[in-house]
C-alpha atoms as a PDB file:
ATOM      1  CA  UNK A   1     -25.225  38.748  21.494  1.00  0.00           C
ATOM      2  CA  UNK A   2     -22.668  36.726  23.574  1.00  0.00           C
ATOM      3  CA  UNK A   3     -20.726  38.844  25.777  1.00  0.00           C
ATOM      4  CA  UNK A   4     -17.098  37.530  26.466  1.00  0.00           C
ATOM      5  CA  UNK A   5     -15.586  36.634  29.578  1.00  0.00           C
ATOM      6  CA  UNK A   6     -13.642  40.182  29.514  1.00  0.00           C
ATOM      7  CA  UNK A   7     -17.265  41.881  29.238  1.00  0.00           C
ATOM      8  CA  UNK A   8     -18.789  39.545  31.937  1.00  0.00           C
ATOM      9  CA  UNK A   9     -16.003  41.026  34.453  1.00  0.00           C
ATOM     10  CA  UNK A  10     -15.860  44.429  33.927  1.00  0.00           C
ATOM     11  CA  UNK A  11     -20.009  44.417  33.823  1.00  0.00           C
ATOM     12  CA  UNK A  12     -19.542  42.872  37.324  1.00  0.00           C
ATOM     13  CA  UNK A  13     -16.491  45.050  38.217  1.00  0.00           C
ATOM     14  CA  UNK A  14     -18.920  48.279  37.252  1.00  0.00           C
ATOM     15  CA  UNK A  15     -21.601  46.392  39.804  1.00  0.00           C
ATOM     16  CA  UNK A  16     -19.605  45.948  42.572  1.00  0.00           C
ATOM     17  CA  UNK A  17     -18.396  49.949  42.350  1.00  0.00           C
ATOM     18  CA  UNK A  18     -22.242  50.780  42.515  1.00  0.00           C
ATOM     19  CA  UNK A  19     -23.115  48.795  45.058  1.00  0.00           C
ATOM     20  CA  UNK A  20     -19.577  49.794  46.884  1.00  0.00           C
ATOM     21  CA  UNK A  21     -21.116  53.708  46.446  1.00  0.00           C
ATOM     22  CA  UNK A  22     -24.407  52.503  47.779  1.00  0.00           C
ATOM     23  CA  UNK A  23     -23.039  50.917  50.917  1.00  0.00           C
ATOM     24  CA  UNK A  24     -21.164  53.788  51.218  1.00  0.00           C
ATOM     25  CA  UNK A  25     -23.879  56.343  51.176  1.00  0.00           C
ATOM     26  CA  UNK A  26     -25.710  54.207  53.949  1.00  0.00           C
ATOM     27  CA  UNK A  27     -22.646  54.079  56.068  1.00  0.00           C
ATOM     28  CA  UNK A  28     -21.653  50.532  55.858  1.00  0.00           C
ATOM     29  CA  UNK A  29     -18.415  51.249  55.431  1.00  0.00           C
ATOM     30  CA  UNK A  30     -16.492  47.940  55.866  1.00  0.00           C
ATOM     31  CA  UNK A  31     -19.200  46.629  52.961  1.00  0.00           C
ATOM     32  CA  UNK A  32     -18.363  49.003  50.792  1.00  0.00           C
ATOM     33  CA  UNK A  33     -14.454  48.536  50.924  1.00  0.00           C
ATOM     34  CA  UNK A  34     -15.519  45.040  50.378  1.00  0.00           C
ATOM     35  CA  UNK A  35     -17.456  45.764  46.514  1.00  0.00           C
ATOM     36  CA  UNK A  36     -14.708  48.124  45.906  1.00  0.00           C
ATOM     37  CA  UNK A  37     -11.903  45.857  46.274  1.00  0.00           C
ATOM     38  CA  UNK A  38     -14.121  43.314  43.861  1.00  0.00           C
ATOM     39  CA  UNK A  39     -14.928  45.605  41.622  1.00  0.00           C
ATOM     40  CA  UNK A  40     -10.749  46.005  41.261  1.00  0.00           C
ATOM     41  CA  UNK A  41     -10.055  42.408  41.568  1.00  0.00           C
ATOM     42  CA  UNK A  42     -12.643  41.509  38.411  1.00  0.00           C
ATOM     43  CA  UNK A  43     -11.616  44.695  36.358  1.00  0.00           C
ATOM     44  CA  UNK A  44      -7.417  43.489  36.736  1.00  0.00           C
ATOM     45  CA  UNK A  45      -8.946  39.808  35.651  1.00  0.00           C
ATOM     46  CA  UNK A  46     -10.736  41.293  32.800  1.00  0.00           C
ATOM     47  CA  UNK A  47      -7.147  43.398  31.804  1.00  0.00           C
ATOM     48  CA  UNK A  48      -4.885  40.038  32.741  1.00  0.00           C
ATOM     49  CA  UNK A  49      -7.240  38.527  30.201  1.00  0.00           C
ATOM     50  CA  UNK A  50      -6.581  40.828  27.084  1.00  0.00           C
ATOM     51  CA  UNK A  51      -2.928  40.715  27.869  1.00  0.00           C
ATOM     52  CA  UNK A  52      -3.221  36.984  27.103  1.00  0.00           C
ATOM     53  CA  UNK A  53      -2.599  35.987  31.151  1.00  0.00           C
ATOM     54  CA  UNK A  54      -4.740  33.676  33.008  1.00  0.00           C
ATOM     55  CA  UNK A  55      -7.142  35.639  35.502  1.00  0.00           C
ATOM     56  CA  UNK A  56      -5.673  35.532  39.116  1.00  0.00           C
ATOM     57  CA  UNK A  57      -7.819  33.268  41.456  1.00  0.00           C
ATOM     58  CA  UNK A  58      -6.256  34.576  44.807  1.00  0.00           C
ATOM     59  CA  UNK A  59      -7.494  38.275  45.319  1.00  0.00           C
ATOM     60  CA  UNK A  60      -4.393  38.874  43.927  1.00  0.00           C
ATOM     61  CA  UNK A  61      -5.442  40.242  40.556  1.00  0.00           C
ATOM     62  CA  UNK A  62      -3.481  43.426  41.107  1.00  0.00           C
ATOM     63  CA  UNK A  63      -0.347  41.642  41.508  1.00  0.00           C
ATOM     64  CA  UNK A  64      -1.239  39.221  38.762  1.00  0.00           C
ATOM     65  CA  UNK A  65      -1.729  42.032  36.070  1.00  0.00           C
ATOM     66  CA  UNK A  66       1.774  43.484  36.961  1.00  0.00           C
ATOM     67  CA  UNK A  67       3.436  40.623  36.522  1.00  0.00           C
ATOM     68  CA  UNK A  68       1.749  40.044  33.140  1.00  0.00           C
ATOM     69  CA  UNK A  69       2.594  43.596  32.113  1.00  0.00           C
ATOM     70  CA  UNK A  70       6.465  43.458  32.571  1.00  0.00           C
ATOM     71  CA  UNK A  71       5.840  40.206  30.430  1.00  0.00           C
ATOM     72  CA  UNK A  72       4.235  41.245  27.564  1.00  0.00           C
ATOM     73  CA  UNK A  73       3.808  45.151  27.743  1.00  0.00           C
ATOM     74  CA  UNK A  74       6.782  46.472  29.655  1.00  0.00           C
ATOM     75  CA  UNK A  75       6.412  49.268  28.358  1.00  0.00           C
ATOM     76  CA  UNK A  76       2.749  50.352  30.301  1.00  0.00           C
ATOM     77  CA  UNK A  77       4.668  50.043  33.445  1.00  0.00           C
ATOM     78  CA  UNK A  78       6.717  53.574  32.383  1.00  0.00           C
ATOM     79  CA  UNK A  79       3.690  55.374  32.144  1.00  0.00           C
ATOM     80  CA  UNK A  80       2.705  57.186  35.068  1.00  0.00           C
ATOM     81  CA  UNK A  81      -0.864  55.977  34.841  1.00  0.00           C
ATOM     82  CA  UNK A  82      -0.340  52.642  34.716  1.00  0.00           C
ATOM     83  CA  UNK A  83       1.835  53.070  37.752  1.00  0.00           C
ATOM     84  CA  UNK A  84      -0.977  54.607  39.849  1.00  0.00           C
ATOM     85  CA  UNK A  85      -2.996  52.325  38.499  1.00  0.00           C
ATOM     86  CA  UNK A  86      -0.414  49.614  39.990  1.00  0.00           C
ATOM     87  CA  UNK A  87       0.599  51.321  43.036  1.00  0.00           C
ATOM     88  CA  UNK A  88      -3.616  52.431  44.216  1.00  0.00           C
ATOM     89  CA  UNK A  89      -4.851  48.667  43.031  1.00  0.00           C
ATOM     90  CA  UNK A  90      -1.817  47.132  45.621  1.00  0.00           C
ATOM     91  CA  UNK A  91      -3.357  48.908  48.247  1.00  0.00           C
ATOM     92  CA  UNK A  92      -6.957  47.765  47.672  1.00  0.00           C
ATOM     93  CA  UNK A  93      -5.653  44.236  47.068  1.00  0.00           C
ATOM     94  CA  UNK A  94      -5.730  43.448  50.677  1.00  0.00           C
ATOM     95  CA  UNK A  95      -9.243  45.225  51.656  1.00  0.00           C
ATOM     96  CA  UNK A  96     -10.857  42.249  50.600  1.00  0.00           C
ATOM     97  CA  UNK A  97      -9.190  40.179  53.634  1.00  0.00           C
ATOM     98  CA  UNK A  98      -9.502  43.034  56.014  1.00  0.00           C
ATOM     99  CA  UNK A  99     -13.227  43.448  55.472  1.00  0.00           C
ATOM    100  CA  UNK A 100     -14.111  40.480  56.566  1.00  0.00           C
ATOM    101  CA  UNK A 101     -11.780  39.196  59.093  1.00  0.00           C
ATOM    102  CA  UNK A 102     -11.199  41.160  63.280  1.00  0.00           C
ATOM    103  CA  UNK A 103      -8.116  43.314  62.662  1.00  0.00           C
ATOM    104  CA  UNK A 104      -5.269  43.983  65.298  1.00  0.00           C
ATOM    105  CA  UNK A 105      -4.414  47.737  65.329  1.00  0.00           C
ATOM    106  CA  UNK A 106      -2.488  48.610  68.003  1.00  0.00           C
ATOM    107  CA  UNK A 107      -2.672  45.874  70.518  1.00  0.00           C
ATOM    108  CA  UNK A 108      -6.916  45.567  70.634  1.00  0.00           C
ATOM    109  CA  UNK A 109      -9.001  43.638  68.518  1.00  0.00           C
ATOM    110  CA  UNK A 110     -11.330  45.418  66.074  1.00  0.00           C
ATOM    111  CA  UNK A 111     -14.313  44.273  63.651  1.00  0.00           C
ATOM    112  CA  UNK A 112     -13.630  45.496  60.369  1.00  0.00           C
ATOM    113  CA  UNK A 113     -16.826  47.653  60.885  1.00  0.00           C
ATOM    114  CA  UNK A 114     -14.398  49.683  63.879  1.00  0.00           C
ATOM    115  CA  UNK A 115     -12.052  49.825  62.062  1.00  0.00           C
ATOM    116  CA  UNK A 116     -13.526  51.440  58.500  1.00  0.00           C
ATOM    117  CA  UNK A 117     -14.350  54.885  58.962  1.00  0.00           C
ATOM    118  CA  UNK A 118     -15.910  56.998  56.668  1.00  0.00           C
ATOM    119  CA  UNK A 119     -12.559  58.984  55.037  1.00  0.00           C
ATOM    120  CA  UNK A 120     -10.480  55.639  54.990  1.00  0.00           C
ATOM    121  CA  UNK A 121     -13.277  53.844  52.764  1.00  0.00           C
ATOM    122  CA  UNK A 122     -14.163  57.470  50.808  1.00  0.00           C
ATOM    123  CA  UNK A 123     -10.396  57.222  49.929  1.00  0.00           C
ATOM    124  CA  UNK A 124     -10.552  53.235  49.053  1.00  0.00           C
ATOM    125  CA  UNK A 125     -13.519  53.429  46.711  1.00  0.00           C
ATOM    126  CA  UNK A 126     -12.075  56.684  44.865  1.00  0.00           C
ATOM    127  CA  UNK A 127      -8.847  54.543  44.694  1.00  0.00           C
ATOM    128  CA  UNK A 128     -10.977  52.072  43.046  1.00  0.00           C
ATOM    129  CA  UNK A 129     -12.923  54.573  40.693  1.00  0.00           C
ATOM    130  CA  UNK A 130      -9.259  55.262  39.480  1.00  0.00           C
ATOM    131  CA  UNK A 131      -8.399  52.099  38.596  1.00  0.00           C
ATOM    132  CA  UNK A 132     -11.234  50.860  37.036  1.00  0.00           C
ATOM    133  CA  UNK A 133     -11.173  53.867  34.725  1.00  0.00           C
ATOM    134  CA  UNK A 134      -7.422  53.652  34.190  1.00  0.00           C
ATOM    135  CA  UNK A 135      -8.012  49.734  32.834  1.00  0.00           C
ATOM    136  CA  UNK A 136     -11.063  50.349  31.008  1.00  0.00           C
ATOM    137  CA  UNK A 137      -8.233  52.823  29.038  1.00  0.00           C
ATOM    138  CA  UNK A 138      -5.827  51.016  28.662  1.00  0.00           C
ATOM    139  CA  UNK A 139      -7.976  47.974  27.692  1.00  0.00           C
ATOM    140  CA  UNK A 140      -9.130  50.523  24.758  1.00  0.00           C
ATOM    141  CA  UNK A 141      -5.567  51.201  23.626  1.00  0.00           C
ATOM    142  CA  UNK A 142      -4.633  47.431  23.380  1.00  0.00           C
END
């Protein structure tokens, strides 16, 4: 069986939330804000996809599926759902920069592995788990 390019993503949108849980559990926080942020990044490509869009190649997927839902299903956007969806996925959008990058926060320097604690990437990856499930639903309604 060939699996499509929508199947390919979310397969390795599922992988990166595993191995975002894994990191997690062995306290490599920073690493697993990184998967998680993948894991939203392929999931909004596989979405962008079935809408008919052309997958974001930025780490912008996030903004990429909005924009192709007030195109051609403006009505999703009303539904509170989708709006979390939207609204958690914009603030994982940029964890993929963060995590690998020093960070200013408040004047010092910081590694990204200061600056991820434990509750800030608990909070990310549930954020994640949210929207993965909320696109693999709405990919089921299309």
């Amino acid at each position: 069986m060939v699996e499509s390019k929508i199947e390919i993503l979310l397969r390795i949108s599922d992988k990166n939330l595993e191995r975002a849980l894994k990191r997690f559990k062995s306290g490599e926080y920073d690493s697993a804000v990184f998967h998680a942020s993948l894991a939203v990044e392929n999931a909004a490509n596989a979405l962008i996809i079935k809408l008919g869009g052309s997958e974001a190649k930025n780490h912008r997927a996030i903004s990429g599926l909005a924009a192709v839902l007030r195109r051609v299903k403006p009505e999703l956007l009303k539904e509170k759902k989708t709006m979390q969806l939207i609204e958690k996925g914009t603030l994982i959008q940029s964890e993929v920069v963060h995590t690998r990058y020093p960070l200013k926060v408040g004047g010092k320097w910081l590694t990204p592995m200061e600056y991820y604690t434990r509750e800030k990437a608990k909070e990310i990856i549930d954020n994640a788990d949210f929207v993965l499930k909320e696109i693999k639903r709405a990919m089921t309604e299309l």
